[in-house]
PDB file of N, CA and C in Angstrom:
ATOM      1  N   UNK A   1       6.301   0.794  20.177  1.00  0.00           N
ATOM      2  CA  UNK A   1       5.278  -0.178  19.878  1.00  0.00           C
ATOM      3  C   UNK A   1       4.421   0.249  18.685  1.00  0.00           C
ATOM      4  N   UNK A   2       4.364   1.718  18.849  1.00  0.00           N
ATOM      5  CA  UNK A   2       3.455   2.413  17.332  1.00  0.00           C
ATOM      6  C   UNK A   2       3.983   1.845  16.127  1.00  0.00           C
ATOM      7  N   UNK A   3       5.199   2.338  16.396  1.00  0.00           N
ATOM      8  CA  UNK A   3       5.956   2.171  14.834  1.00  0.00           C
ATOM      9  C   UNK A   3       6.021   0.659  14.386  1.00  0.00           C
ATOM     10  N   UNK A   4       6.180  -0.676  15.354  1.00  0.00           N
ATOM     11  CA  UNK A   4       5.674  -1.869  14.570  1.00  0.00           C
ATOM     12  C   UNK A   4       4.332  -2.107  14.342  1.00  0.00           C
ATOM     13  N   UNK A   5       3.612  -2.069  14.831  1.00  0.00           N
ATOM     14  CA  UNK A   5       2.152  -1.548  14.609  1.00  0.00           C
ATOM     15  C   UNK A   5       1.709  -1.220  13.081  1.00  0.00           C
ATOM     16  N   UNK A   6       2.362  -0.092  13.197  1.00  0.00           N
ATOM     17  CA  UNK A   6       2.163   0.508  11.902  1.00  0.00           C
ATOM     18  C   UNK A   6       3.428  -0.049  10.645  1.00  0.00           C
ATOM     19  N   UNK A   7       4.403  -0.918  10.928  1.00  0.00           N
ATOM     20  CA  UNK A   7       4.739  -1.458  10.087  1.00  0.00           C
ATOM     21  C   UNK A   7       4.295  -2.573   9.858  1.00  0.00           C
ATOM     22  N   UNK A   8       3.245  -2.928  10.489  1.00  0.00           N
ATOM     23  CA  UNK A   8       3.060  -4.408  10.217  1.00  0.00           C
ATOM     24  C   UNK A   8       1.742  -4.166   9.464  1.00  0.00           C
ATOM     25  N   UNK A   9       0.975  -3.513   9.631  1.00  0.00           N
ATOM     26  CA  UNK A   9      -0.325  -2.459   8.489  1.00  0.00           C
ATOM     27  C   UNK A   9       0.266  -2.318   7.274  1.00  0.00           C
ATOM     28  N   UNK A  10       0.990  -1.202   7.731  1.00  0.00           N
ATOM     29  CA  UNK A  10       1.828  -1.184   5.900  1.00  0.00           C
ATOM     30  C   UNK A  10       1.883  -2.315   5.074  1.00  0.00           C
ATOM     31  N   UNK A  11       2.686  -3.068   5.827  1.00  0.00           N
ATOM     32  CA  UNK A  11       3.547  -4.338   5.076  1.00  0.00           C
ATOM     33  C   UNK A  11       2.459  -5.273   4.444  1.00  0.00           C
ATOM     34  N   UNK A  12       1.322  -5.348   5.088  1.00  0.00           N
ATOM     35  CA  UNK A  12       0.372  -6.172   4.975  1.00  0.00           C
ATOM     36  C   UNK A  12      -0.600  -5.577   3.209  1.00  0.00           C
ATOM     37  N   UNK A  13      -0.948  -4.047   3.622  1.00  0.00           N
ATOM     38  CA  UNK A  13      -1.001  -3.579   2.276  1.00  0.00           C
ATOM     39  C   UNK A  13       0.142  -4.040   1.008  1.00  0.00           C
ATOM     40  N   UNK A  14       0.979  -3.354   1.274  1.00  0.00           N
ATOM     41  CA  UNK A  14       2.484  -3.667   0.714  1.00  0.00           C
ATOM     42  C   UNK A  14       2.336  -4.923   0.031  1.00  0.00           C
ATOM     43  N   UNK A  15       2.202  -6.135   0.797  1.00  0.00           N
ATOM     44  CA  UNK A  15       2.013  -7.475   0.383  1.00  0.00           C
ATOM     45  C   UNK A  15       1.469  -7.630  -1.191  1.00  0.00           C
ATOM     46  N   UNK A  16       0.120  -7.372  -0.629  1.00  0.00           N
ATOM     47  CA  UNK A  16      -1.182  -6.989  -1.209  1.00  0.00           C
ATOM     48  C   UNK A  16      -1.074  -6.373  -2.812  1.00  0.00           C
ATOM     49  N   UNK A  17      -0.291  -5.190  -2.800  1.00  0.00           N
ATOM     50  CA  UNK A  17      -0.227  -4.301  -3.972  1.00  0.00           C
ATOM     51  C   UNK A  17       0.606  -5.154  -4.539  1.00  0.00           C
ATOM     52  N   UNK A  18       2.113  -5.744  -4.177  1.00  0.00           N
ATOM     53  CA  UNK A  18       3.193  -6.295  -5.182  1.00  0.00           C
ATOM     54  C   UNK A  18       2.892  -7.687  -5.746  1.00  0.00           C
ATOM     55  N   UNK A  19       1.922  -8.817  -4.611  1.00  0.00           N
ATOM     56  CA  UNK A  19       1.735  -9.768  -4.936  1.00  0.00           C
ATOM     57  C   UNK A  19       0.764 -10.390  -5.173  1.00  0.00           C
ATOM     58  N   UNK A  20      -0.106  -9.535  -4.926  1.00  0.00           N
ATOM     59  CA  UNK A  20      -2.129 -10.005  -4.521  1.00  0.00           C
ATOM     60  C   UNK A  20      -2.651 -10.064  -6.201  1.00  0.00           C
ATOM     61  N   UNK A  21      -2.050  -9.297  -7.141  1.00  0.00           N
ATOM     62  CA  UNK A  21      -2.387  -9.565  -8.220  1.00  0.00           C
ATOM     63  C   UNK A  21      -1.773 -10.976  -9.022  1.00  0.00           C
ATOM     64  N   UNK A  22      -1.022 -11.780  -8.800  1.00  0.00           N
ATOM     65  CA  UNK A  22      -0.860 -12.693  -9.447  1.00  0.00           C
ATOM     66  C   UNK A  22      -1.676 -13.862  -9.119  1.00  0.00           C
ATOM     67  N   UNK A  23      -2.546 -13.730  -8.339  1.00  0.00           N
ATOM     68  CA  UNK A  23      -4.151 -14.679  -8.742  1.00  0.00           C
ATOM     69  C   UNK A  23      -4.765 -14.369  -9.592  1.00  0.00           C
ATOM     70  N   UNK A  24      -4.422 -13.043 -10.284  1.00  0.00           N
ATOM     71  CA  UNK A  24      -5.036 -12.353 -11.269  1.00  0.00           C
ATOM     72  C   UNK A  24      -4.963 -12.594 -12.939  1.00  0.00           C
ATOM     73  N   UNK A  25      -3.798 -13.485 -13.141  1.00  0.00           N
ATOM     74  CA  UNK A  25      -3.172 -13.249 -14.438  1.00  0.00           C
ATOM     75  C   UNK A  25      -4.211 -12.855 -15.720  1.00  0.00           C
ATOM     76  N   UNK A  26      -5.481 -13.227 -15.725  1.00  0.00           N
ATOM     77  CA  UNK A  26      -6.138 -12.248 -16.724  1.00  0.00           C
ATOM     78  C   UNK A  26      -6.575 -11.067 -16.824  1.00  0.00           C
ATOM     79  N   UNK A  27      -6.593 -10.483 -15.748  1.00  0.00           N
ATOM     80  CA  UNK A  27      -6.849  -8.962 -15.630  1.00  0.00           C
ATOM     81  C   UNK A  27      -5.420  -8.254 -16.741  1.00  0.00           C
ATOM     82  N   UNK A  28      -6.012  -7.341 -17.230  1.00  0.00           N
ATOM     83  CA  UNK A  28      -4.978  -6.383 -17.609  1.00  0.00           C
ATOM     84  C   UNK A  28      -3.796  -5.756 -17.094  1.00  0.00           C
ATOM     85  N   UNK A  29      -2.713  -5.584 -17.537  1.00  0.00           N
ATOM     86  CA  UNK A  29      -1.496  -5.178 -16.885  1.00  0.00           C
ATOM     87  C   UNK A  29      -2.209  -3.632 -16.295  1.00  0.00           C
ATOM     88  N   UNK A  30      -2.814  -3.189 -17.383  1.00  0.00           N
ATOM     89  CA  UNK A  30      -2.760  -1.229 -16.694  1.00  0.00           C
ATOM     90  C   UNK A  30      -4.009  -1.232 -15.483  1.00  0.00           C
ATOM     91  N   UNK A  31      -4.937  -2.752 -15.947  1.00  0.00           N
ATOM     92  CA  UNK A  31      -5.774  -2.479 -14.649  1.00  0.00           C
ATOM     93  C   UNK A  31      -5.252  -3.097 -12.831  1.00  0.00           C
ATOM     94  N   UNK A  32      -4.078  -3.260 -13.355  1.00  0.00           N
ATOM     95  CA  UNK A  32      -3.405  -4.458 -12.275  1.00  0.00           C
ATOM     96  C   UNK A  32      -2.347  -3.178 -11.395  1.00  0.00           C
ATOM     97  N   UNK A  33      -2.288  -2.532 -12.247  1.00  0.00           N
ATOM     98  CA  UNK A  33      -1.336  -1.196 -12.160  1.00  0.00           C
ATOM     99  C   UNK A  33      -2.127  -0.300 -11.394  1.00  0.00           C
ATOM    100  N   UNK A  34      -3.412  -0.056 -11.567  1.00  0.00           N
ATOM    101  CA  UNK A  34      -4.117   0.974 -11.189  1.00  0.00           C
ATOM    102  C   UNK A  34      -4.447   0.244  -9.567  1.00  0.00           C
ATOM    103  N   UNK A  35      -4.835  -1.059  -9.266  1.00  0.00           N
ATOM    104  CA  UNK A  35      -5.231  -1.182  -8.235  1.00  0.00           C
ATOM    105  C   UNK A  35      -3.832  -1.369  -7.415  1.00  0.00           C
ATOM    106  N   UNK A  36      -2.955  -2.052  -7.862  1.00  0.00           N
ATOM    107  CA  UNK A  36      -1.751  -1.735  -6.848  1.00  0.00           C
ATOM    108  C   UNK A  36      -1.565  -0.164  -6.356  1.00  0.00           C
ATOM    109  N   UNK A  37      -1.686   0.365  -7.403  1.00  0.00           N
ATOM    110  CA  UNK A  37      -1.174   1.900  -6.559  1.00  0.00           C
ATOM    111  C   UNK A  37      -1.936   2.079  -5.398  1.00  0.00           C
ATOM    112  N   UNK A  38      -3.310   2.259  -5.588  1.00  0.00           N
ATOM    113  CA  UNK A  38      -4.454   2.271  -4.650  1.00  0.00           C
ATOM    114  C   UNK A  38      -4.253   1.624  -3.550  1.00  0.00           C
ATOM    115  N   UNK A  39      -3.864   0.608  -3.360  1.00  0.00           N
ATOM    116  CA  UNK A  39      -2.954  -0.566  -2.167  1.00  0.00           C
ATOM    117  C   UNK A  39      -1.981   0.272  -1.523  1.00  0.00           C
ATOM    118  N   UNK A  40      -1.085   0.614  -2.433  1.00  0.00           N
ATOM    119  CA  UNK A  40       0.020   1.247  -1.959  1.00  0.00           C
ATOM    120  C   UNK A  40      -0.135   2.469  -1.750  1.00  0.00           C
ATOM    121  N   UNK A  41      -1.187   3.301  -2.015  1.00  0.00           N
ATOM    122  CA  UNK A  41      -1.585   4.103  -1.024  1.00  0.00           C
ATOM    123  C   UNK A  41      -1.687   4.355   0.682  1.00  0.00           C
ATOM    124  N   UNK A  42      -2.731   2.919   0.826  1.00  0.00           N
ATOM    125  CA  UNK A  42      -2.865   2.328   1.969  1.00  0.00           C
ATOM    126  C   UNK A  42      -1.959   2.618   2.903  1.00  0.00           C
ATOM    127  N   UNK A  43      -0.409   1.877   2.486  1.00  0.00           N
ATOM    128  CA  UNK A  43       0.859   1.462   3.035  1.00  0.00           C
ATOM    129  C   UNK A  43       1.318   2.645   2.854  1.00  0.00           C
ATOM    130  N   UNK A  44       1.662   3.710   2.213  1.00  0.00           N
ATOM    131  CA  UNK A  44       2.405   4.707   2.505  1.00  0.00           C
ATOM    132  C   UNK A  44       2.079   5.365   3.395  1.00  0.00           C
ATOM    133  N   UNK A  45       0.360   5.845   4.146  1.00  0.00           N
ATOM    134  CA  UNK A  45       0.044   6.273   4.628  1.00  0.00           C
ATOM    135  C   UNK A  45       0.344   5.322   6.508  1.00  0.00           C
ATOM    136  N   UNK A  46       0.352   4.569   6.413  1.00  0.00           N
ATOM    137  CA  UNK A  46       0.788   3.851   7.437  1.00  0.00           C
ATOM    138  C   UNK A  46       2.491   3.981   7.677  1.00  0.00           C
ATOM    139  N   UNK A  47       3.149   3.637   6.639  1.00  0.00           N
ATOM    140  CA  UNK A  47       4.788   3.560   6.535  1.00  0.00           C
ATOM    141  C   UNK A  47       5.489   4.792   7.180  1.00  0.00           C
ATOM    142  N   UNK A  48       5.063   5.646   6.342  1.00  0.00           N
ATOM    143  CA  UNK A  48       5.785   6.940   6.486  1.00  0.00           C
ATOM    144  C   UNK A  48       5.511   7.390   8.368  1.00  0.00           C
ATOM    145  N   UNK A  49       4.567   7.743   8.749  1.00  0.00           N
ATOM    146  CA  UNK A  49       4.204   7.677   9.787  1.00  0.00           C
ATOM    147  C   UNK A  49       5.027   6.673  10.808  1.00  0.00           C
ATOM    148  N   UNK A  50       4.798   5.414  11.140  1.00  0.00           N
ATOM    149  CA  UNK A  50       5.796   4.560  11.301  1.00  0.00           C
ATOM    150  C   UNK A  50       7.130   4.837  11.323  1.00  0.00           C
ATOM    151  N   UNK A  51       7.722   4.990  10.415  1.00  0.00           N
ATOM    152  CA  UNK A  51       9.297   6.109  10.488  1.00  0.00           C
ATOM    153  C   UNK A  51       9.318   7.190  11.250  1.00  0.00           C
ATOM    154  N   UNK A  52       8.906   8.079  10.988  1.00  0.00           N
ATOM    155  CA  UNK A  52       8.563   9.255  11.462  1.00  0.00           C
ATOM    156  C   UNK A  52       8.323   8.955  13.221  1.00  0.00           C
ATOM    157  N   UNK A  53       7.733   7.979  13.855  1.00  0.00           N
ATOM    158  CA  UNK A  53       7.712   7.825  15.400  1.00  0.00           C
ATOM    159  C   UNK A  53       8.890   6.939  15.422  1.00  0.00           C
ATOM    160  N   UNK A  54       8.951   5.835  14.808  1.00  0.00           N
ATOM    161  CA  UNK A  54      10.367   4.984  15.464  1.00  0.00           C
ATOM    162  C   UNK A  54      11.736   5.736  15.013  1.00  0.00           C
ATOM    163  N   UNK A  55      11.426   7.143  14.210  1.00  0.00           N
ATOM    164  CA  UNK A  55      12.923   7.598  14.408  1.00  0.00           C
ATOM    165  C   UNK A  55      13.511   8.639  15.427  1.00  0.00           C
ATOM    166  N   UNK A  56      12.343   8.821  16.688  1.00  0.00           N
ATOM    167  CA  UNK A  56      12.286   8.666  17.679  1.00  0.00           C
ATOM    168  C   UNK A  56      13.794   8.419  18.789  1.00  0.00           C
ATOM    169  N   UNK A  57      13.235   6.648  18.122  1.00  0.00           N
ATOM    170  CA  UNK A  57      13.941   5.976  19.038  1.00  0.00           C
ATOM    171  C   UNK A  57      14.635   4.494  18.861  1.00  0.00           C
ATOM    172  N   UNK A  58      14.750   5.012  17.423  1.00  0.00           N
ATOM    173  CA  UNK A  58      15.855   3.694  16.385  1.00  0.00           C
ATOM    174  C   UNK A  58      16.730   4.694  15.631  1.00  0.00           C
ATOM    175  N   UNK A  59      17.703   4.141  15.277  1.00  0.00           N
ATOM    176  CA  UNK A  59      18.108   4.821  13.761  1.00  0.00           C
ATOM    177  C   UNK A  59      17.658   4.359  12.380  1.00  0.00           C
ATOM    178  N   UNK A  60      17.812   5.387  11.641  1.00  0.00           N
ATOM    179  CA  UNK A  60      17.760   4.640  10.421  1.00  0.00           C
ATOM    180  C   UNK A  60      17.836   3.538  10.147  1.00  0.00           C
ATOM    181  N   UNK A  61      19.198   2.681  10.484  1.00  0.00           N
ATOM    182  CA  UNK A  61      19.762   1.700  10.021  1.00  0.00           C
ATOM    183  C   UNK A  61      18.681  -0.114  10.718  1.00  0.00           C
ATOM    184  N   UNK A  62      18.186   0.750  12.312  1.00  0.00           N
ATOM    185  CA  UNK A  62      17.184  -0.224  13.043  1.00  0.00           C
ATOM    186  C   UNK A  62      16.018  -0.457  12.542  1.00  0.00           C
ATOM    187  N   UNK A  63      15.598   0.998  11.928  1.00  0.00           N
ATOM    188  CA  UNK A  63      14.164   1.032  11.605  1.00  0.00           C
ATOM    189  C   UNK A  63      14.007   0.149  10.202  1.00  0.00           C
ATOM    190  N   UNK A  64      15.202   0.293   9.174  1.00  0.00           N
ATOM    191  CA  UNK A  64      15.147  -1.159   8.488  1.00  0.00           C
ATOM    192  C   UNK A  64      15.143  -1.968   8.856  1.00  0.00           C
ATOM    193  N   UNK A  65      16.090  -2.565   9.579  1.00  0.00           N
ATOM    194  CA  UNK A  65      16.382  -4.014   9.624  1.00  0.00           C
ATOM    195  C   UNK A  65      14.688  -4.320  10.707  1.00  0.00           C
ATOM    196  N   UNK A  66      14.175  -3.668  11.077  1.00  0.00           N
ATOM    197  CA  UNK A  66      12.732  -3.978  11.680  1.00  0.00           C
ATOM    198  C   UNK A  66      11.936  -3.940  10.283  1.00  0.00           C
ATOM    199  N   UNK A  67      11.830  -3.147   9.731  1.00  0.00           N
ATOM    200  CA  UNK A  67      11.163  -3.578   8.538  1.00  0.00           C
ATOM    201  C   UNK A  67      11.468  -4.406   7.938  1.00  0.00           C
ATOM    202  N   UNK A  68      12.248  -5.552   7.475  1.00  0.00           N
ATOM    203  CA  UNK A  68      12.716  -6.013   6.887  1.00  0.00           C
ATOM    204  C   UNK A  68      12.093  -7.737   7.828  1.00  0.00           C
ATOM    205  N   UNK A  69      12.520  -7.740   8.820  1.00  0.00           N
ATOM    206  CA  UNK A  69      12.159  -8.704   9.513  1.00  0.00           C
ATOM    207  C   UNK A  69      10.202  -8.826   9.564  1.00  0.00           C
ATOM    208  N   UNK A  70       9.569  -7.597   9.127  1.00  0.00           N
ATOM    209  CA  UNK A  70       8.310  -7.886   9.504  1.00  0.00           C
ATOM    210  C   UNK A  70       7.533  -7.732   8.092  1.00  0.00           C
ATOM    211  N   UNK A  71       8.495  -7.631   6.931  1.00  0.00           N
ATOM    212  CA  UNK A  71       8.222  -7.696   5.601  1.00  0.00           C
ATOM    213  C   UNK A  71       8.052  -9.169   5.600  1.00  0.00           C
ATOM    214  N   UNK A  72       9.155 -10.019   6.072  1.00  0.00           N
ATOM    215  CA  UNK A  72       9.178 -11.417   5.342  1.00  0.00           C
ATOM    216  C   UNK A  72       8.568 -12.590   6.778  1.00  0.00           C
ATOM    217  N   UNK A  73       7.675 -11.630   7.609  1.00  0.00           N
ATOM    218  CA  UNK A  73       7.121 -12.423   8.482  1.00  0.00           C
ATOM    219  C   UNK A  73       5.638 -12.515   7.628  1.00  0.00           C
ATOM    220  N   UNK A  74       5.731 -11.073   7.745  1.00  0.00           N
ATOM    221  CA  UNK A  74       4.135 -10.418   7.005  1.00  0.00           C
ATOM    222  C   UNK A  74       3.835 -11.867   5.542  1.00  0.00           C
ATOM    223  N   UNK A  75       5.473 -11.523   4.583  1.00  0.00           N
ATOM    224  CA  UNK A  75       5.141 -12.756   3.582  1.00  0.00           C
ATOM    225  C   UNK A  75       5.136 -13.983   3.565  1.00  0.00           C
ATOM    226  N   UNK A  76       5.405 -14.274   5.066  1.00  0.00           N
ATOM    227  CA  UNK A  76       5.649 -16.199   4.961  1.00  0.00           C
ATOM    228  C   UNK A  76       4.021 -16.349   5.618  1.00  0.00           C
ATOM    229  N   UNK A  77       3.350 -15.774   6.305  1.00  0.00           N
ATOM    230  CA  UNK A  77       1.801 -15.753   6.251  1.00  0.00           C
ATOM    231  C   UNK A  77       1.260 -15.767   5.060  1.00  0.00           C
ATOM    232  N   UNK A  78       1.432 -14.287   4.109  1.00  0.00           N
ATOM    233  CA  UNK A  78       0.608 -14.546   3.025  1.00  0.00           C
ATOM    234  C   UNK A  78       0.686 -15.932   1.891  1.00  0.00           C
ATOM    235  N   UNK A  79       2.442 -15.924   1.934  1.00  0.00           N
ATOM    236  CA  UNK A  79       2.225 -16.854   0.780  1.00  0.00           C
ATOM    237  C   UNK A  79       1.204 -18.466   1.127  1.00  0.00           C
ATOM    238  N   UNK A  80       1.442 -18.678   2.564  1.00  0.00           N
ATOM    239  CA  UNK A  80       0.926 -19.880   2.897  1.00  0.00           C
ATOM    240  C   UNK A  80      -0.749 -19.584   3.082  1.00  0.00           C
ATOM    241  N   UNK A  81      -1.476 -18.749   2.928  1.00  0.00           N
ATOM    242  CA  UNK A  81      -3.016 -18.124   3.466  1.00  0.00           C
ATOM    243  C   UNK A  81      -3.118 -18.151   1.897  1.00  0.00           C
ATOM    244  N   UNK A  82      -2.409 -17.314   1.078  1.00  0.00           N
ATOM    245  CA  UNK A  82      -2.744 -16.463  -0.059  1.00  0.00           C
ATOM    246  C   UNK A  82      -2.446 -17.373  -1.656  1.00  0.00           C
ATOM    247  N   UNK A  83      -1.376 -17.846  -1.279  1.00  0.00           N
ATOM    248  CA  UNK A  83      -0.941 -19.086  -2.563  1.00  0.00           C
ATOM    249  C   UNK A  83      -1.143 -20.366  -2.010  1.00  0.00           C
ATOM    250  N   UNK A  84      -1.664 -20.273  -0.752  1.00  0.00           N
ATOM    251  CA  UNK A  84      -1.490 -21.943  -0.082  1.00  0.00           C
ATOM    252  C   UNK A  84       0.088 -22.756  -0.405  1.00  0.00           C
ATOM    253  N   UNK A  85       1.252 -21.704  -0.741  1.00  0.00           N
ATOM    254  CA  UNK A  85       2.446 -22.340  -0.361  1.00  0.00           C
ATOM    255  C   UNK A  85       2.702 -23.056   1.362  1.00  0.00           C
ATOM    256  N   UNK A  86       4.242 -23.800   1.268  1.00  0.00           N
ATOM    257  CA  UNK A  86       4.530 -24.471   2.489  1.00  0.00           C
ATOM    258  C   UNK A  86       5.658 -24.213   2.601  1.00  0.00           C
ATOM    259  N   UNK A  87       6.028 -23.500   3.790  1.00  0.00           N
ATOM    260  CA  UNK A  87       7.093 -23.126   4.592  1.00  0.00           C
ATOM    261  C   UNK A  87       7.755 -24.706   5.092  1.00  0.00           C
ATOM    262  N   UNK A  88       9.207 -24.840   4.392  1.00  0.00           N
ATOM    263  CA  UNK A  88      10.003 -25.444   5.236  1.00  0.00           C
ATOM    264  C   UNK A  88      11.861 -25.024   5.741  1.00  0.00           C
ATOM    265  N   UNK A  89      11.959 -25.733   6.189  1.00  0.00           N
ATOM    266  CA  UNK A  89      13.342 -25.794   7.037  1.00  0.00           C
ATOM    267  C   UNK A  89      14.095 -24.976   6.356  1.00  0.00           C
ATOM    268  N   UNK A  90      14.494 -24.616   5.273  1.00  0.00           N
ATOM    269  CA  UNK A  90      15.189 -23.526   4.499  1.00  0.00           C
ATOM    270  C   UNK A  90      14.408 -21.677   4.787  1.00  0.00           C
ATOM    271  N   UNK A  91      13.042 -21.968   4.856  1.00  0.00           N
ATOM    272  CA  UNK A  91      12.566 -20.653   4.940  1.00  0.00           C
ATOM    273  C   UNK A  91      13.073 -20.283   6.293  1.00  0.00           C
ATOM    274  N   UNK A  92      12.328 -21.425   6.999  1.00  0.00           N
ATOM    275  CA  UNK A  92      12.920 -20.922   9.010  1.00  0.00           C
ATOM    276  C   UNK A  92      14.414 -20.811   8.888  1.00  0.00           C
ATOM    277  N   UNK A  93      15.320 -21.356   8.547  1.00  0.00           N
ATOM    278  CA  UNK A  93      16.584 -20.861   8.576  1.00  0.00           C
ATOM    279  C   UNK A  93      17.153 -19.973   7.883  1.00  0.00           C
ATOM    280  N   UNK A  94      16.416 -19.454   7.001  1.00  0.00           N
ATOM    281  CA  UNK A  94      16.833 -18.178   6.440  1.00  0.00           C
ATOM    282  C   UNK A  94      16.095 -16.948   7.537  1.00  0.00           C
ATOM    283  N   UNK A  95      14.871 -17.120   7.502  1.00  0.00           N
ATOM    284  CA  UNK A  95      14.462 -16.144   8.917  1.00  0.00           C
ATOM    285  C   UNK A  95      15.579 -16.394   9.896  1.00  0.00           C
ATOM    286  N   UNK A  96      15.864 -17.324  10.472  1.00  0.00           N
ATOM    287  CA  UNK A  96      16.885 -17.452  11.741  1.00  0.00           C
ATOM    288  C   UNK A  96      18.497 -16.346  11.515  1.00  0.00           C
ATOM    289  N   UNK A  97      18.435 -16.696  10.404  1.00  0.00           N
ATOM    290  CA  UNK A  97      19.673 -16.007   9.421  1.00  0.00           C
ATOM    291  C   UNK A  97      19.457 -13.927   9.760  1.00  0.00           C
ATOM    292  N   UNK A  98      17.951 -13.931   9.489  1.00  0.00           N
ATOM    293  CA  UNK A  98      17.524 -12.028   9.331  1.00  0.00           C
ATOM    294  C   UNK A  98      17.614 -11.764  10.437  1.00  0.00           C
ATOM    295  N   UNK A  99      17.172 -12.877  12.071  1.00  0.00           N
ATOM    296  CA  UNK A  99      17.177 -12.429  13.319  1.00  0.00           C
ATOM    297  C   UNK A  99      18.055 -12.367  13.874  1.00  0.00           C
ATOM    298  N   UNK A 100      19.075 -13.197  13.711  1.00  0.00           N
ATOM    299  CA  UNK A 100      20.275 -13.303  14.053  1.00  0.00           C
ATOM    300  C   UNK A 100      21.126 -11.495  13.181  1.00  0.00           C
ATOM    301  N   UNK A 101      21.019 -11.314  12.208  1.00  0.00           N
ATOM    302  CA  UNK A 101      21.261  -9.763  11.951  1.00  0.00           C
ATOM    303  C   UNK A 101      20.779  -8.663  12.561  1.00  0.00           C
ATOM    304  N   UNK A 102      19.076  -8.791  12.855  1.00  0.00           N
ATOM    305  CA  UNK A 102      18.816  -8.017  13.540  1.00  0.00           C
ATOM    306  C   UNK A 102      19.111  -7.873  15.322  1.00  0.00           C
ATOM    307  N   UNK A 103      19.724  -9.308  15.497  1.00  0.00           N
ATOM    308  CA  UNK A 103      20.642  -8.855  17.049  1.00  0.00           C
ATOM    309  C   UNK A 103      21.537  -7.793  17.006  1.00  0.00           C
ATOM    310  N   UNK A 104      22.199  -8.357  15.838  1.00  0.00           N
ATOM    311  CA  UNK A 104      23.564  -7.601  15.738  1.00  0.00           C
ATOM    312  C   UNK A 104      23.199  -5.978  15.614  1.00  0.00           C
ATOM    313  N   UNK A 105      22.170  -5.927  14.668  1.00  0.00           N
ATOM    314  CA  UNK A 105      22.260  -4.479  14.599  1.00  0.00           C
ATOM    315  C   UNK A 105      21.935  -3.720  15.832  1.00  0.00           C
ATOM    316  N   UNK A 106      21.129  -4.065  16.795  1.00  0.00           N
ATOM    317  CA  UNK A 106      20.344  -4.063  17.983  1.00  0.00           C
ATOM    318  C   UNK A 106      21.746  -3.836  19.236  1.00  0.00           C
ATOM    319  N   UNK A 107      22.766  -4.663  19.291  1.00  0.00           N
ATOM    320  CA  UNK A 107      23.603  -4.730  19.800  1.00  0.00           C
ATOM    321  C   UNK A 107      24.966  -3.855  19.367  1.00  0.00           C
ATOM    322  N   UNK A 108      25.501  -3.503  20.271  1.00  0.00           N
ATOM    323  CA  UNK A 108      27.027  -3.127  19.967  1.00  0.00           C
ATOM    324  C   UNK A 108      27.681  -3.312  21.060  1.00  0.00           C
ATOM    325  N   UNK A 109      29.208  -3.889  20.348  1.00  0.00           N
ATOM    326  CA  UNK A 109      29.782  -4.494  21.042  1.00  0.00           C
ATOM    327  C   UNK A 109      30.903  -3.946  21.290  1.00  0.00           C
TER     328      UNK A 109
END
């Protein structure tokens, strides 16, 4: 439970550093640079940690495909909060598409 926890912190920084600046477009590239890192500070300090307990009790290969699923949960919030984009029927079926992988990986048959 730690390790999504703490991937869903990360990711949320994460967000933040790669995409939070393009409300920005007049700020400077090197000052746009400097505050992402600072962001991504945030998230490494959460991330790494996160790995480090769910490898525990995932593998490698789980502890992605969990990140991965809570990367593009984390971004279908922001973009709709943060750009005021709109999620439709293509986004949910492409999510349906990542969960349906992450059975598989989850499973063996």
């Amino acid at each position: 439970m730690w390790t999504v926890i703490l991937l869903i912190g990360s990711n949320i920084f994460m967000t933040f550093a790669w995409y939070g600046h393009l409300k920005y477009k007049e700020v400077s590239l090197w000052k746009v640079i400097l505050v992402s890192w600072s962001i991504a500070f945030f998230e490494y300090c959460l991330q790494v940690p996160a790995n480090r307990i769910g490898a525990r009790t995932f593998s490698p290969d789980q502890l992605k495909v969990i990140q991965e699923v809570i990367t593009l949960s984390v971004f279908g919030v922001f973009s709709v909060f943060y750009f005021g984009d709109r999620l439709h029927w293509n986004h949910l079926a492409a999510f349906g598409c990542l969960i349906a992988g992450a059975f598989f990986m989850f499973h063996k048959f």
